[in-house]
C-alpha atoms as a PDB file:
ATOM      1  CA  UNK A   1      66.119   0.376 -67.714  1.00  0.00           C
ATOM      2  CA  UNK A   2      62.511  -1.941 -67.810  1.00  0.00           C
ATOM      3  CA  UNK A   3      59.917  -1.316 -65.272  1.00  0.00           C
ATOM      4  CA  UNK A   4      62.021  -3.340 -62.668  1.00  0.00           C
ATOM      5  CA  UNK A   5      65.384  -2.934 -61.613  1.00  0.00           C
ATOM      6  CA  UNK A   6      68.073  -1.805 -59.171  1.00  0.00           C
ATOM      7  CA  UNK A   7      69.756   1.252 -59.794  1.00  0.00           C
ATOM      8  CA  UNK A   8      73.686   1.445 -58.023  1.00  0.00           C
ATOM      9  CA  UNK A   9      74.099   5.028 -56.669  1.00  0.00           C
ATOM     10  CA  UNK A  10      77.046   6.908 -55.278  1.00  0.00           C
ATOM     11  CA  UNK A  11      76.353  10.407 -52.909  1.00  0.00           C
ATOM     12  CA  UNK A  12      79.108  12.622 -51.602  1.00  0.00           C
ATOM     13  CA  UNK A  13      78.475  12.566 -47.835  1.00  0.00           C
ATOM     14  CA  UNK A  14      80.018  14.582 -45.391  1.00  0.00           C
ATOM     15  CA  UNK A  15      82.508  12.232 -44.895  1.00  0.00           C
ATOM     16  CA  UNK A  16      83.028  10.380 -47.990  1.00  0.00           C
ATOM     17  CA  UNK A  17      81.081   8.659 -50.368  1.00  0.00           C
ATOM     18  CA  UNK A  18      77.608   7.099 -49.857  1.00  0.00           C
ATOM     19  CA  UNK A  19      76.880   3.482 -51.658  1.00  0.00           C
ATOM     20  CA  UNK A  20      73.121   3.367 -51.906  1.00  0.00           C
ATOM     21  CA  UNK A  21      70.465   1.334 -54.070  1.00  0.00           C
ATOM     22  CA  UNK A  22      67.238   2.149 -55.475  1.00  0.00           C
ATOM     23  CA  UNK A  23      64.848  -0.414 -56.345  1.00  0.00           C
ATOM     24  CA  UNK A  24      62.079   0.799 -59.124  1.00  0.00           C
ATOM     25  CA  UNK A  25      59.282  -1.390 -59.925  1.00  0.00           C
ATOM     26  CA  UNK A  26      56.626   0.344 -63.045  1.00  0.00           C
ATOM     27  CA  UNK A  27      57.847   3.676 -62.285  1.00  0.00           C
ATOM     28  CA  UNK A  28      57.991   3.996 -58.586  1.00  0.00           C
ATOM     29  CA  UNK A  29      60.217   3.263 -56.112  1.00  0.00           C
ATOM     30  CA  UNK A  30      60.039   0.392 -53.549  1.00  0.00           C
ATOM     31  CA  UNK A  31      63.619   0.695 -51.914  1.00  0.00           C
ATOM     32  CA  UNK A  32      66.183   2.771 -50.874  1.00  0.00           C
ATOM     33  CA  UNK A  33      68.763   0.497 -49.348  1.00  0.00           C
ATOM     34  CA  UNK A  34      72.148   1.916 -47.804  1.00  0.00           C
ATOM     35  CA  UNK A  35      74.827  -0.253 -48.589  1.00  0.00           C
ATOM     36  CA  UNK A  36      78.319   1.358 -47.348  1.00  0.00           C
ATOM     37  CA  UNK A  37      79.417   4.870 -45.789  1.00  0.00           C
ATOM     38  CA  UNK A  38      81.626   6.756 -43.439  1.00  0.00           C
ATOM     39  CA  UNK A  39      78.801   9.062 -41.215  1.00  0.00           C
ATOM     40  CA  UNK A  40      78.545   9.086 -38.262  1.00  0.00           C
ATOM     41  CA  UNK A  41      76.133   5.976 -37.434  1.00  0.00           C
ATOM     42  CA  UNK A  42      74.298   7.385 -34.753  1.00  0.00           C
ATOM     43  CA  UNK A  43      72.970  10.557 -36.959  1.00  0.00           C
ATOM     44  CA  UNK A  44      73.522   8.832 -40.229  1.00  0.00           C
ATOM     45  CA  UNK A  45      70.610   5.685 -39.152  1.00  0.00           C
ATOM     46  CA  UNK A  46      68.246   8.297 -38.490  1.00  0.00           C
ATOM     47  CA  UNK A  47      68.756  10.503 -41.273  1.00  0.00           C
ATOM     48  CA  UNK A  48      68.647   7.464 -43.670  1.00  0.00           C
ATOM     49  CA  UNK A  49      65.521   5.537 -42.132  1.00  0.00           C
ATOM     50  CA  UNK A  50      63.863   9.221 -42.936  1.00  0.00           C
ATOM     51  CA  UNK A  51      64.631  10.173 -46.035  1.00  0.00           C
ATOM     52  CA  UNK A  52      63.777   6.515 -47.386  1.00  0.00           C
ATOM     53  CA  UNK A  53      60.314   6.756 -45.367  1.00  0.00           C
ATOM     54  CA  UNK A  54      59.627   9.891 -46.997  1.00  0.00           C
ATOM     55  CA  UNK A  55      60.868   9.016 -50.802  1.00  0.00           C
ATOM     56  CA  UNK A  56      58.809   6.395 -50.795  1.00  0.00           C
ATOM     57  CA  UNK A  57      55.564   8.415 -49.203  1.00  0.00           C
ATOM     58  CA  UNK A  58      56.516  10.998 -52.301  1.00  0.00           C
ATOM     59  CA  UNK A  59      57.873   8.870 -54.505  1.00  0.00           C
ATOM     60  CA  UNK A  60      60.010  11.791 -55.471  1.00  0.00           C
ATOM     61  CA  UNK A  61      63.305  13.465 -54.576  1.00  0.00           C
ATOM     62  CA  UNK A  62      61.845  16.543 -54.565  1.00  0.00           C
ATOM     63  CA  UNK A  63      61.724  16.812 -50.420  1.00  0.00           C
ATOM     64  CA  UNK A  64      63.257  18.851 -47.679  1.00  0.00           C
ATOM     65  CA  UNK A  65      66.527  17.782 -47.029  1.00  0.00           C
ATOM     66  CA  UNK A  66      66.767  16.639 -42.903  1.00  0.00           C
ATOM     67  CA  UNK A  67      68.130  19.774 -40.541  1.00  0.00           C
ATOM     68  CA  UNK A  68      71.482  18.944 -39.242  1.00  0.00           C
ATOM     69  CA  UNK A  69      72.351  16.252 -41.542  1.00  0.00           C
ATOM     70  CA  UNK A  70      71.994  18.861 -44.518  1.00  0.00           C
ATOM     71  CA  UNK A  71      75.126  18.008 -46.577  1.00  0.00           C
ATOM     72  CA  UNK A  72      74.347  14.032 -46.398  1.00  0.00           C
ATOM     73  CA  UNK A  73      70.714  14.092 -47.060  1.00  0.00           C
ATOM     74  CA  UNK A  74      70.952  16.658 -49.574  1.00  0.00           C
ATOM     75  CA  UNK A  75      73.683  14.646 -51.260  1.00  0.00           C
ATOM     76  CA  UNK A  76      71.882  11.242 -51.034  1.00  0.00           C
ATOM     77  CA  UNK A  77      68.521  13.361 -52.880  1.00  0.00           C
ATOM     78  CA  UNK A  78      69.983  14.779 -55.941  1.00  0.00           C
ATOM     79  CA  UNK A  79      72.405  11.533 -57.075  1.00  0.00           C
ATOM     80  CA  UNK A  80      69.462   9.511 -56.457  1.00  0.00           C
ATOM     81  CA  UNK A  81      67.501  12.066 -58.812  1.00  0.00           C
ATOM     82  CA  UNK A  82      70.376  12.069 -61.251  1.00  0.00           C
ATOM     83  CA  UNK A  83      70.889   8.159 -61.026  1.00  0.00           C
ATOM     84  CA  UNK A  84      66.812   7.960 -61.978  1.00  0.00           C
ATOM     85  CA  UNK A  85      66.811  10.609 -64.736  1.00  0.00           C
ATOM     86  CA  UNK A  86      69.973   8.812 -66.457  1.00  0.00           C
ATOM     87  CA  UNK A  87      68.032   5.397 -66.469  1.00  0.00           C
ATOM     88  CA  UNK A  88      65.365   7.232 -68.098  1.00  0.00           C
ATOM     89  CA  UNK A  89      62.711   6.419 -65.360  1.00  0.00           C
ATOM     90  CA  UNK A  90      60.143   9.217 -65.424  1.00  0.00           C
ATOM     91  CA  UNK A  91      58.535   9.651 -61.608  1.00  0.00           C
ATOM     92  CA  UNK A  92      55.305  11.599 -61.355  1.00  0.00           C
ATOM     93  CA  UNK A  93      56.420  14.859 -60.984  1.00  0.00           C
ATOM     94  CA  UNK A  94      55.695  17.046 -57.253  1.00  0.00           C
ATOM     95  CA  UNK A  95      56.683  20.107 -56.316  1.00  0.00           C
ATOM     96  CA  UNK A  96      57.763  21.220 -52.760  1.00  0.00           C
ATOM     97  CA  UNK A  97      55.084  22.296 -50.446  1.00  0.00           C
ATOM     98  CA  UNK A  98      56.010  25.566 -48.557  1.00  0.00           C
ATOM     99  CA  UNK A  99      53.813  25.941 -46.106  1.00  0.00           C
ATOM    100  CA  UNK A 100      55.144  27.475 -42.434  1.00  0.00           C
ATOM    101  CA  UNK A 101      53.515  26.037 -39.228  1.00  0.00           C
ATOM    102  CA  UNK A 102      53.492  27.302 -35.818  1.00  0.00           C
ATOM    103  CA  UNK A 103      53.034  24.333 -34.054  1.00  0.00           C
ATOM    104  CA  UNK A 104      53.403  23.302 -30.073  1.00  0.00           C
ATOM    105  CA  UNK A 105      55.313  20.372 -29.161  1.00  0.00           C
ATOM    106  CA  UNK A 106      55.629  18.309 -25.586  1.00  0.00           C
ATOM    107  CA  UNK A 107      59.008  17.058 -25.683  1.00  0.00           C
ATOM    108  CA  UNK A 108      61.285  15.339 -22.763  1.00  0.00           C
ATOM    109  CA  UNK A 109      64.133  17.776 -23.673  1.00  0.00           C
ATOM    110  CA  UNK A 110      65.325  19.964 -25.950  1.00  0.00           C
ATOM    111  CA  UNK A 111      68.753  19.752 -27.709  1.00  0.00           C
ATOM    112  CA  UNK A 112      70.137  23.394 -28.518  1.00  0.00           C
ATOM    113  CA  UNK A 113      72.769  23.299 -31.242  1.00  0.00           C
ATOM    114  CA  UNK A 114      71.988  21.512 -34.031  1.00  0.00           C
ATOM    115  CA  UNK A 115      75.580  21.283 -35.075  1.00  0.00           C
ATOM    116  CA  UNK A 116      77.287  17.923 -34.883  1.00  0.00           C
ATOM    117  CA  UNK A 117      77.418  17.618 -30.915  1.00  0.00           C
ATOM    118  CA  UNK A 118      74.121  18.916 -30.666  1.00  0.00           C
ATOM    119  CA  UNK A 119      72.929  15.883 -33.019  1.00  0.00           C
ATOM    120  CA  UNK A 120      75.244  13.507 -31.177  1.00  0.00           C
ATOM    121  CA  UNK A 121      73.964  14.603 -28.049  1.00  0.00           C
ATOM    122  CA  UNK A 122      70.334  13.697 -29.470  1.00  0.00           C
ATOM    123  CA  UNK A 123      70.764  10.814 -31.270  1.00  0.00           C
ATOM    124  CA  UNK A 124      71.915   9.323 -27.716  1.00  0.00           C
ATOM    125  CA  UNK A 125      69.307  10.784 -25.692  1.00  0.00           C
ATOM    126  CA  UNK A 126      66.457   8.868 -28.214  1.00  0.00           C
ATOM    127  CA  UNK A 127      68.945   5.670 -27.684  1.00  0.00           C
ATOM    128  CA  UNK A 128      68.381   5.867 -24.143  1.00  0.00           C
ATOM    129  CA  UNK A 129      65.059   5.777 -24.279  1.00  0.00           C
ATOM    130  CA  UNK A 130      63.920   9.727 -24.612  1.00  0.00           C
ATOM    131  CA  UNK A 131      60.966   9.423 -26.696  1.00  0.00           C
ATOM    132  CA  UNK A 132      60.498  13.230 -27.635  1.00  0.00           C
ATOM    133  CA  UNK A 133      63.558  14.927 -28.245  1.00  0.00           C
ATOM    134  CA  UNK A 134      63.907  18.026 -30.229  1.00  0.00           C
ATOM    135  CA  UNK A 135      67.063  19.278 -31.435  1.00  0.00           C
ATOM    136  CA  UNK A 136      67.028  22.786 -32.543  1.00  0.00           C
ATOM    137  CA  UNK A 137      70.085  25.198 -34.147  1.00  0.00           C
ATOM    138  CA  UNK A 138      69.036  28.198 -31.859  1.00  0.00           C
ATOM    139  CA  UNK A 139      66.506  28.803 -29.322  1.00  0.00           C
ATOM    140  CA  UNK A 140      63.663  31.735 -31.042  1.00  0.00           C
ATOM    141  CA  UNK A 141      62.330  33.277 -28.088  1.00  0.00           C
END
């Protein structure tokens, strides 16, 4: 591949495939456009507007994979890596940060369960307007 290009990419979601695109432009990328899949819209919009906000911040697929949408995000991160590395575009390389953060949060509710009615449940709470809504696996007391 040039400098400029669109890469077609194929991820194994949680419930079948993911079509995706990657637009590269001198070595970064500008675009990570979803094209076709079977999630669950609600979760899957969320997840997708994320990861893309935060591959392009890092302009590497070397990030944290989204809580609760593990298998998905996780899925859409390493074909994209795979799909770059076989075009031979080099990104600059990052590592993971791990860092752990105690940090307090004001939130209009809180979502216990993170499993897929727990998400659900969330996703439709921030479509009704909730602005700070947490969703969390278990409670740590």
């Amino acid at each position: 591949m040039d400098n400029k290009g669109k890469i077609d990419v194929q991820a194994k979601g949680h419930n079948g495939p993911i079509d995706f695109e990657l637009s590269i432009d001198d070595g970064r990328v500008t675009d990570l456009e979803i094209k076709q899949h079977s999630e669950i819209p609600g979760i899957f919009d969320q997840v997708a507007d994320k990861l893309r906000s935060d591959v392009l911040e890092n302009q590497s697929f070397a990030i944290d994979a989204i809580s609760g949408a593990t298998v998905m995000s996780e899925a859409i991160l390493e074909s994209a890596d795979q799909a770059v590395k076989n075009e031979g575009v080099q990104l600059p390389e990052k590592e993971k940060e791990q860092t752990r953060q105690k940090e307090e949060i004001q939130v209009d509710i809180v979502v216990i369960g993170g499993g897929e009615a727990g998400l659900v449940a969330a996703a439709r709470l921030l479509t009704a307007g909730k602005k700070r809504c947490f969703a969390r696996k278990k409670l740590a007391i």
